[in-house]
PDB file of N, CA and C in Angstrom:
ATOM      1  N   UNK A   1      20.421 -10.167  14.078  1.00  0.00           N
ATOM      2  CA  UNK A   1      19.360 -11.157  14.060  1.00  0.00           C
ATOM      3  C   UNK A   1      19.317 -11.768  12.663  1.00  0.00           C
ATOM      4  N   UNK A   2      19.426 -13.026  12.130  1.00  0.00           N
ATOM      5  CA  UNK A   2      18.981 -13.663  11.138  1.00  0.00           C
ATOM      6  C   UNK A   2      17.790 -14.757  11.169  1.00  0.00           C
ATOM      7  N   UNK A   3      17.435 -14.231   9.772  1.00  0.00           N
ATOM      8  CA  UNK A   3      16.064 -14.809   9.458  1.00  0.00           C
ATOM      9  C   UNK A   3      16.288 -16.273   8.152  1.00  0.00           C
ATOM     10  N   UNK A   4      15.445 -16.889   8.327  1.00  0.00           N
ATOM     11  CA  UNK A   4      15.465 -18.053   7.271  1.00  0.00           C
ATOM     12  C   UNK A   4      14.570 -17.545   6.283  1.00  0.00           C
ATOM     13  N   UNK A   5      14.936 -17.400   5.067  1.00  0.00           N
ATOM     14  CA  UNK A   5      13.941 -16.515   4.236  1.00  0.00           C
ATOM     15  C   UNK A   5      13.942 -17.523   2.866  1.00  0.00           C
ATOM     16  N   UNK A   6      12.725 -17.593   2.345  1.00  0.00           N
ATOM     17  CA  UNK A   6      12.644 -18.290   0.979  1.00  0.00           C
ATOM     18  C   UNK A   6      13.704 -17.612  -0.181  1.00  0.00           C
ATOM     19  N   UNK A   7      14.204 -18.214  -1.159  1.00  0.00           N
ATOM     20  CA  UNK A   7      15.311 -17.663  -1.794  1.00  0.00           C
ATOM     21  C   UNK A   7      15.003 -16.469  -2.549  1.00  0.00           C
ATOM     22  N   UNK A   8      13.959 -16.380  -3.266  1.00  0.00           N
ATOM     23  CA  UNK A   8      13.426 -15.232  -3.982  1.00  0.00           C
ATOM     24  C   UNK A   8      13.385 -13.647  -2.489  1.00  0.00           C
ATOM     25  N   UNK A   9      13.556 -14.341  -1.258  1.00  0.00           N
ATOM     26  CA  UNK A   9      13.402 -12.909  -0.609  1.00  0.00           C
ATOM     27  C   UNK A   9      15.030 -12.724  -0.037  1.00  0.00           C
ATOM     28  N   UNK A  10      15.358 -14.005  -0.060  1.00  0.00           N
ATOM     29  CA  UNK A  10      16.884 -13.522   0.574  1.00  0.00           C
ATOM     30  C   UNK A  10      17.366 -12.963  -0.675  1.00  0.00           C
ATOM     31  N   UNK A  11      17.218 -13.631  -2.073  1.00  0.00           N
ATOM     32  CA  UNK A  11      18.263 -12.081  -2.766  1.00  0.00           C
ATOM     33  C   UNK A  11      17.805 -11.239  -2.549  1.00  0.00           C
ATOM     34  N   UNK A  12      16.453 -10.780  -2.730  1.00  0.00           N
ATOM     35  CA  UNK A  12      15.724  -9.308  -2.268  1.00  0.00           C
ATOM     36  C   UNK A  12      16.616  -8.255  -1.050  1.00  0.00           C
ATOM     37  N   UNK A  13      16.883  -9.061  -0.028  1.00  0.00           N
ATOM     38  CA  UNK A  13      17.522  -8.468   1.112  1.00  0.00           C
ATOM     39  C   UNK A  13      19.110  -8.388   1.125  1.00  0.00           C
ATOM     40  N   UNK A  14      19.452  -9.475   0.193  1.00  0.00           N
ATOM     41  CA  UNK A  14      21.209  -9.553   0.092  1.00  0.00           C
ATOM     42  C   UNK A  14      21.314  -8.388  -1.298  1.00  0.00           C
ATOM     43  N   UNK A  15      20.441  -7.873  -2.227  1.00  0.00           N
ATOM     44  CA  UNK A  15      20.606  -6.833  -3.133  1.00  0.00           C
ATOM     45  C   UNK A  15      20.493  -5.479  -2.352  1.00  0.00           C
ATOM     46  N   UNK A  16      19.613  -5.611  -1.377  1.00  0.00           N
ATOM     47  CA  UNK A  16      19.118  -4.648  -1.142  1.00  0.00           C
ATOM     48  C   UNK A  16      20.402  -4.097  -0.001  1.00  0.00           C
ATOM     49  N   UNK A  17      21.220  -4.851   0.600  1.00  0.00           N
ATOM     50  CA  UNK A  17      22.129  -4.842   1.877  1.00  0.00           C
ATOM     51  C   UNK A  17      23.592  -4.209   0.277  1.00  0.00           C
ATOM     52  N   UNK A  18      23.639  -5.016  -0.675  1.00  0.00           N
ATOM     53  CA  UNK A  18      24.613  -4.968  -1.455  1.00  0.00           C
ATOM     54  C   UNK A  18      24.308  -3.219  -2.226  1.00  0.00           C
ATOM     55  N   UNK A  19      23.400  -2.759  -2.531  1.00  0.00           N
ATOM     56  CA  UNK A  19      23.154  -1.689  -2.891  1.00  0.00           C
ATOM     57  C   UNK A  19      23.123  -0.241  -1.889  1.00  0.00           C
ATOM     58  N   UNK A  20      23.508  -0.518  -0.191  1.00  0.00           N
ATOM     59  CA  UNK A  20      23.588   0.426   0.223  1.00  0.00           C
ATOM     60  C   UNK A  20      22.156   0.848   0.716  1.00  0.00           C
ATOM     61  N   UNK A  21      21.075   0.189   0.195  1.00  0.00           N
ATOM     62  CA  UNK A  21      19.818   1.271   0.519  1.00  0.00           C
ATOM     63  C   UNK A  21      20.009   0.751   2.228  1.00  0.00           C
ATOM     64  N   UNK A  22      20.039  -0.481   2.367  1.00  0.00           N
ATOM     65  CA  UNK A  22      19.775  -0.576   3.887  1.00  0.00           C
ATOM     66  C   UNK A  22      21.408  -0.780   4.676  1.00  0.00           C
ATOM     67  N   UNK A  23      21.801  -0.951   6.086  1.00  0.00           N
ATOM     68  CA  UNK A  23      22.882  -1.265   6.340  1.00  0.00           C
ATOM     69  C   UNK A  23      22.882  -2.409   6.907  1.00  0.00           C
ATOM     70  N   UNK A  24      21.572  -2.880   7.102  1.00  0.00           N
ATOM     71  CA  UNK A  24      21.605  -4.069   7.888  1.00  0.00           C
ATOM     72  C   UNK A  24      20.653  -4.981   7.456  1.00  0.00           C
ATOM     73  N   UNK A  25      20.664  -6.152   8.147  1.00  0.00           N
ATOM     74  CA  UNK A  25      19.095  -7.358   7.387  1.00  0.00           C
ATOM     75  C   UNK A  25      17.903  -6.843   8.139  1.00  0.00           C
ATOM     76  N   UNK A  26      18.142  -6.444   9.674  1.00  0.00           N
ATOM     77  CA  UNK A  26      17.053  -5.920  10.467  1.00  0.00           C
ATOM     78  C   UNK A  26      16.098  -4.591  10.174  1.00  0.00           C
ATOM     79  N   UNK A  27      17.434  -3.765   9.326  1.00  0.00           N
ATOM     80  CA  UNK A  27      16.723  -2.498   8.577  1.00  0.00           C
ATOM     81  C   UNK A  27      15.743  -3.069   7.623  1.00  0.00           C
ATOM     82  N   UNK A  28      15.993  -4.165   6.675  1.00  0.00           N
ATOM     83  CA  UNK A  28      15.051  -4.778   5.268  1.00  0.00           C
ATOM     84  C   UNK A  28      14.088  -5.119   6.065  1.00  0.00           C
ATOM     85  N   UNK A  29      14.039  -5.823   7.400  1.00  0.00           N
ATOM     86  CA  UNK A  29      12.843  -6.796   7.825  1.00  0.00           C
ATOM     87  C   UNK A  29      12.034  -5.435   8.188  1.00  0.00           C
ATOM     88  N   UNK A  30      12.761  -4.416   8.970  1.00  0.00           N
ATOM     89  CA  UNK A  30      11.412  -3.539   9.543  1.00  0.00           C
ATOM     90  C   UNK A  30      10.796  -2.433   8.259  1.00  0.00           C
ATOM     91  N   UNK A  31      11.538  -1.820   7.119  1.00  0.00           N
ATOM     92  CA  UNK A  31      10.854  -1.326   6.690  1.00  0.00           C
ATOM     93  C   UNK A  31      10.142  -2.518   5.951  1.00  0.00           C
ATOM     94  N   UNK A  32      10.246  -3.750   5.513  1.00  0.00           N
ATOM     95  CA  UNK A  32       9.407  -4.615   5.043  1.00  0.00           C
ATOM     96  C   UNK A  32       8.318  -4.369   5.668  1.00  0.00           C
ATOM     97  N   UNK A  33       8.398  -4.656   7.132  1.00  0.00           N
ATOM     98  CA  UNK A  33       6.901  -4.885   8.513  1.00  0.00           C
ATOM     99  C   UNK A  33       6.124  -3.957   8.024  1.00  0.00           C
ATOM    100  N   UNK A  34       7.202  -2.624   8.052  1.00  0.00           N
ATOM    101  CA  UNK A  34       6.237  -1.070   7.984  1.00  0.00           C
ATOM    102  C   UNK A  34       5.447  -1.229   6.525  1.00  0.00           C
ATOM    103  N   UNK A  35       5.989  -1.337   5.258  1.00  0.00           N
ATOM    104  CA  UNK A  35       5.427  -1.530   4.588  1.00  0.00           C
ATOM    105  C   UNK A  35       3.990  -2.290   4.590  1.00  0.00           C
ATOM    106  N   UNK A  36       4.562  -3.805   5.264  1.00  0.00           N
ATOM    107  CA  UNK A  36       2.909  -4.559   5.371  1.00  0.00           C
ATOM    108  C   UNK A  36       1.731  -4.072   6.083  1.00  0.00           C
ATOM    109  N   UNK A  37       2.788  -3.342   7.340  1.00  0.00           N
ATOM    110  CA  UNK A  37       1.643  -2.403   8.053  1.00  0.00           C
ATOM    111  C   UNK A  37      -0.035  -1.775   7.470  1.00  0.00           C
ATOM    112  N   UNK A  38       1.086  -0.732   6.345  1.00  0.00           N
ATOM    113  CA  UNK A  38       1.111   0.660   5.909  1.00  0.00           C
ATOM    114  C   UNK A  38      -0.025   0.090   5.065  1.00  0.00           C
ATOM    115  N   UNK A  39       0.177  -1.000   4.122  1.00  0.00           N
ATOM    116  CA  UNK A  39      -0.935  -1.585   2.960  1.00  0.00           C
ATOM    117  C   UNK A  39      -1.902  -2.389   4.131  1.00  0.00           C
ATOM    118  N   UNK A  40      -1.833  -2.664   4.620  1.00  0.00           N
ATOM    119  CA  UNK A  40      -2.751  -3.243   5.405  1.00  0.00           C
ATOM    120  C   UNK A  40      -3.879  -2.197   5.958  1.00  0.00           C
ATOM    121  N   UNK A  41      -3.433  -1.153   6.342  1.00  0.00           N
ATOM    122  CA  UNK A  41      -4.067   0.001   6.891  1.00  0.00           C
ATOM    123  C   UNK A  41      -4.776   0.422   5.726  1.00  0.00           C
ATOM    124  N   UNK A  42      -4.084   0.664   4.769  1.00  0.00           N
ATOM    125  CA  UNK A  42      -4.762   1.459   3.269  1.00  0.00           C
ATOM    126  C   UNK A  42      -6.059   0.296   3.105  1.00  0.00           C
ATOM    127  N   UNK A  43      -5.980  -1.008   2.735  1.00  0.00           N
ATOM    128  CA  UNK A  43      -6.868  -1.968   2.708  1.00  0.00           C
ATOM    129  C   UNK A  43      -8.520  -2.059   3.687  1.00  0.00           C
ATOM    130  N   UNK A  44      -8.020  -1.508   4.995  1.00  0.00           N
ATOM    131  CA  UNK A  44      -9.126  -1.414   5.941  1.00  0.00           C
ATOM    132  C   UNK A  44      -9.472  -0.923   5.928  1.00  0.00           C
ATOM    133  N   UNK A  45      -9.161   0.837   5.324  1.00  0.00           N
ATOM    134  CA  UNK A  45      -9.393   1.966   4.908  1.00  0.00           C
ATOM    135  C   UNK A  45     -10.588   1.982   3.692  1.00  0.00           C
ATOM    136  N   UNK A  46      -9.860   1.567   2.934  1.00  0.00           N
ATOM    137  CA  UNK A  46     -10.931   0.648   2.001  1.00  0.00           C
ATOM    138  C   UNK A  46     -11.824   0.304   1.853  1.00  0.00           C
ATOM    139  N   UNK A  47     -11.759  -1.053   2.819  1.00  0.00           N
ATOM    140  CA  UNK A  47     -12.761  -1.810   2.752  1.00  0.00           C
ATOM    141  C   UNK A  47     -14.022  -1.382   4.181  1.00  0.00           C
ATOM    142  N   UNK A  48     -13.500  -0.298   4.650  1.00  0.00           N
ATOM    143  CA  UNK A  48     -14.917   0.557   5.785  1.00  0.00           C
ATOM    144  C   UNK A  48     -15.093   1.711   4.365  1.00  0.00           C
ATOM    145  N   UNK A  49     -14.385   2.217   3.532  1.00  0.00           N
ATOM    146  CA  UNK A  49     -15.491   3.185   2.720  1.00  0.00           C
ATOM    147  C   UNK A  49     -16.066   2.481   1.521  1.00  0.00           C
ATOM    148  N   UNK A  50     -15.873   1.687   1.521  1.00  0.00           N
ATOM    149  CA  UNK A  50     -16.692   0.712   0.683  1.00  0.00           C
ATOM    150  C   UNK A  50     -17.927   0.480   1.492  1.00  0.00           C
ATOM    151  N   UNK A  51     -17.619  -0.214   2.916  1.00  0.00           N
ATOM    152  CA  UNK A  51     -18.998  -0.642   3.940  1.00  0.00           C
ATOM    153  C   UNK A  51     -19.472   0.985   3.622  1.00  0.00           C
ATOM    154  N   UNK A  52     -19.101   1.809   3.873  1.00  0.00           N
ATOM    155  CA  UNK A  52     -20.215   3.004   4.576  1.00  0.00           C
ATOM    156  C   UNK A  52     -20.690   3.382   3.253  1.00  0.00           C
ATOM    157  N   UNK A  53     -20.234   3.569   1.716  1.00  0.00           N
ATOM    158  CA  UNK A  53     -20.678   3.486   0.429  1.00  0.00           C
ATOM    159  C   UNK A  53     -22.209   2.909   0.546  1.00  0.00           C
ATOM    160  N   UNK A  54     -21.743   1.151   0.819  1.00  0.00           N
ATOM    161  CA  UNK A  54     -23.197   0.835   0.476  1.00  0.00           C
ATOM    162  C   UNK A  54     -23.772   1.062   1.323  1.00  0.00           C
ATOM    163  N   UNK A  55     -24.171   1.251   2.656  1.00  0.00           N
ATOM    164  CA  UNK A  55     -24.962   1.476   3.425  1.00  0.00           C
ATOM    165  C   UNK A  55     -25.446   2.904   3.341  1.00  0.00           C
ATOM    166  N   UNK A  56     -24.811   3.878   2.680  1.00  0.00           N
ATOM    167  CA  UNK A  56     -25.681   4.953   1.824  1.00  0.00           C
ATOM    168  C   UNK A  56     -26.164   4.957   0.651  1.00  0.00           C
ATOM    169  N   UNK A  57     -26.170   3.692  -0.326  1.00  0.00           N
ATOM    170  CA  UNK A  57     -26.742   2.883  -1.370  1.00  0.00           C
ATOM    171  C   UNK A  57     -28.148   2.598  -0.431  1.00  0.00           C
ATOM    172  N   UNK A  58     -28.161   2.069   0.630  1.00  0.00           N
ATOM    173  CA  UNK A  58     -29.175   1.037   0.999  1.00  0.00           C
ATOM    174  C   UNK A  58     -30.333   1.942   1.408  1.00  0.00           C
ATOM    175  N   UNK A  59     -29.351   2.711   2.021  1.00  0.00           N
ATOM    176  CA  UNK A  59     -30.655   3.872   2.032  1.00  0.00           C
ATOM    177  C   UNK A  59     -30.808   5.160   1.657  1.00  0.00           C
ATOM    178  N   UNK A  60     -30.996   4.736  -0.013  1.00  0.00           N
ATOM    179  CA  UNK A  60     -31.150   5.747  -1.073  1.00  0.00           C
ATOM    180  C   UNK A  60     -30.400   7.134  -0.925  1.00  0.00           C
ATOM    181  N   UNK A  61     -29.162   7.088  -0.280  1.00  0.00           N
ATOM    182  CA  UNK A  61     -28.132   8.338   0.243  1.00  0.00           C
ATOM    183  C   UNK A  61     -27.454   8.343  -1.111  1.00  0.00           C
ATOM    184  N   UNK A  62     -27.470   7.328  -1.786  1.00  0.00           N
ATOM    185  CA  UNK A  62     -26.573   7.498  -2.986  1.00  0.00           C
ATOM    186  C   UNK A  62     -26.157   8.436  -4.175  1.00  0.00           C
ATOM    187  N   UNK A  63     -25.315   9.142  -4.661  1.00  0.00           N
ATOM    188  CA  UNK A  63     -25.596   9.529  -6.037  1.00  0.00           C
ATOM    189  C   UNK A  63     -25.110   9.514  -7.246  1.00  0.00           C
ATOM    190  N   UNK A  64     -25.370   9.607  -7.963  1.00  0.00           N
ATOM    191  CA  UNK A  64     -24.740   9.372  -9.355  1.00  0.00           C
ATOM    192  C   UNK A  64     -23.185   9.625  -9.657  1.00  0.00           C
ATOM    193  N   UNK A  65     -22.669   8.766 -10.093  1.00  0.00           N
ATOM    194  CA  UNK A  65     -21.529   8.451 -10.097  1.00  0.00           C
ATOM    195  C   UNK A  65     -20.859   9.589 -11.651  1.00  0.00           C
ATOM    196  N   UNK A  66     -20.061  10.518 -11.418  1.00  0.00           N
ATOM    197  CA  UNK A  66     -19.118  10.616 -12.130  1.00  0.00           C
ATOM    198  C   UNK A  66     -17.890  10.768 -12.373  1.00  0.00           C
ATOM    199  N   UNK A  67     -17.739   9.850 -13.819  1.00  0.00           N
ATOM    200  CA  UNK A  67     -16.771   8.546 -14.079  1.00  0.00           C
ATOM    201  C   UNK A  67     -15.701   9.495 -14.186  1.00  0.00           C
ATOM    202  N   UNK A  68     -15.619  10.551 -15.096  1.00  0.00           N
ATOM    203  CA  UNK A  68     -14.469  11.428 -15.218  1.00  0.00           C
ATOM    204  C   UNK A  68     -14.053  11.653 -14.121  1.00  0.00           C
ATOM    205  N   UNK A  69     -14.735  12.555 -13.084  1.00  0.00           N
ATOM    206  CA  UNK A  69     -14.267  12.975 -11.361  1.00  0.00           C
ATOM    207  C   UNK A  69     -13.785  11.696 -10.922  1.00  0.00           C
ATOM    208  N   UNK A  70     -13.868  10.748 -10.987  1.00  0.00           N
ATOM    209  CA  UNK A  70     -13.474   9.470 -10.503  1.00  0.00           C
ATOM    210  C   UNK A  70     -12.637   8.763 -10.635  1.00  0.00           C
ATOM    211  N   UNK A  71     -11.961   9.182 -12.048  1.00  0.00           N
ATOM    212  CA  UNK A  71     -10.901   8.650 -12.593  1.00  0.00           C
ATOM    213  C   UNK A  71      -9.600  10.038 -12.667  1.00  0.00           C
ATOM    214  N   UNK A  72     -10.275  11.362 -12.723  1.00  0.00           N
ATOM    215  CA  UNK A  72      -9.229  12.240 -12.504  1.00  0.00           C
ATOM    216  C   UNK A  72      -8.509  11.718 -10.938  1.00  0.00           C
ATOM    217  N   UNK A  73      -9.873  11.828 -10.048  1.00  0.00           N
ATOM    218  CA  UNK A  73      -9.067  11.557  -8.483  1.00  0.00           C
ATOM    219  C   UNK A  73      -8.185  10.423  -8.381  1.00  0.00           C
ATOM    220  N   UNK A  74      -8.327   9.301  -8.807  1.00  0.00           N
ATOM    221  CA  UNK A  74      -7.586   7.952  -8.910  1.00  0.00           C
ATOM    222  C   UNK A  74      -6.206   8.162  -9.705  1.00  0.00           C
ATOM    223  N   UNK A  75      -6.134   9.071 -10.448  1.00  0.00           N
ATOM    224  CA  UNK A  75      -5.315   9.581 -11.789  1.00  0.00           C
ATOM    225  C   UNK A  75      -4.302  10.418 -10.539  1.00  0.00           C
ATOM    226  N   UNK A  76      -4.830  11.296 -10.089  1.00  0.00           N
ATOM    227  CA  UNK A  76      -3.724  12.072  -8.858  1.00  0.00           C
ATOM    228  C   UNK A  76      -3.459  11.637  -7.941  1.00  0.00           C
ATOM    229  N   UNK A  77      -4.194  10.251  -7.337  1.00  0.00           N
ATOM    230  CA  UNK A  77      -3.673   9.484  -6.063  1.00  0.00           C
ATOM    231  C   UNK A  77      -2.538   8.268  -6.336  1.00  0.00           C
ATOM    232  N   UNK A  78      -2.432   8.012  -7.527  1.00  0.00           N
ATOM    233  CA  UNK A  78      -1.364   6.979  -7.826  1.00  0.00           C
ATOM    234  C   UNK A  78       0.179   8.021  -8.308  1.00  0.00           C
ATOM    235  N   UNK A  79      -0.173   9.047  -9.115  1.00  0.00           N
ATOM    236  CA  UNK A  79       0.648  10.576  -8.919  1.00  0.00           C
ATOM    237  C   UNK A  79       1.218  10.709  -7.796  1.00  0.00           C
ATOM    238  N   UNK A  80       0.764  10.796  -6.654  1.00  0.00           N
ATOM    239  CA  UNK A  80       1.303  11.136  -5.097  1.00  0.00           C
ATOM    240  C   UNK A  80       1.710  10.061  -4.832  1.00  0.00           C
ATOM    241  N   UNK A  81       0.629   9.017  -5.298  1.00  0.00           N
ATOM    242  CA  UNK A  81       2.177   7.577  -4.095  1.00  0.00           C
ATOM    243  C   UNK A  81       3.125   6.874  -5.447  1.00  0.00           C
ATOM    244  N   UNK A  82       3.333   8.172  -6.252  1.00  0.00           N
ATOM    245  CA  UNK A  82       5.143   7.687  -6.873  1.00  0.00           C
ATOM    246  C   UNK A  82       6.134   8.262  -6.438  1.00  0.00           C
ATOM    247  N   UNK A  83       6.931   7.673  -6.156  1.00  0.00           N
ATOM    248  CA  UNK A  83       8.308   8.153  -5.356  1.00  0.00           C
ATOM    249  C   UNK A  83       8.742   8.894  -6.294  1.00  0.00           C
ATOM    250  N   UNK A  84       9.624  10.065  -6.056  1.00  0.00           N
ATOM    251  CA  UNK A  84       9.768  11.410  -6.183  1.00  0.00           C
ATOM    252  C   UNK A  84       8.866  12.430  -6.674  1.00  0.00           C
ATOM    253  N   UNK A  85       7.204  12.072  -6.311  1.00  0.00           N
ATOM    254  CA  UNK A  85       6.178  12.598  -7.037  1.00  0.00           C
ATOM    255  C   UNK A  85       6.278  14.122  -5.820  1.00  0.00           C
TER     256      UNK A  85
END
């Protein structure tokens, strides 16, 4: 199957075919898809614990925020999504 791709993505896919990671253009397009999937999901994920956040803001469920605990956890979740982490 070939695709008409803006030039900045066809080298993307002709490096990526030339380097062995994929064997085919159809392999680049689907883990591409999966990828958009995958962030798309993380995003909705998101943006409902954000909704359910404030709606325990709204009704005084809230509590005090700490910044250290908050930034350690963020500190080990970018840790796990590095490849060979």
């Amino acid at each position: 199957m070939k695709y008409a791709y803006p030039p900045d993505v066809l080298q993307f896919v002709q490096r990526s075919l030339e380097t062995g990671e994929y064997a085919s253009e159809d392999e680049v397009v689907v883990a591409g898809m999966r990828a958009l999937r995958d962030v798309k999901q993380r995003h909705q994920t998101l943006r409902d614990d954000i909704q359910a956040a404030l709606a325990e803001i709204d009704a005084d469920l809230g509590e005090p925020w700490d910044v250290d605990s908050i930034k350690a956890e963020l500190v080990a979740q970018l840790d796990a999504d590095e490849p060979g982490a």
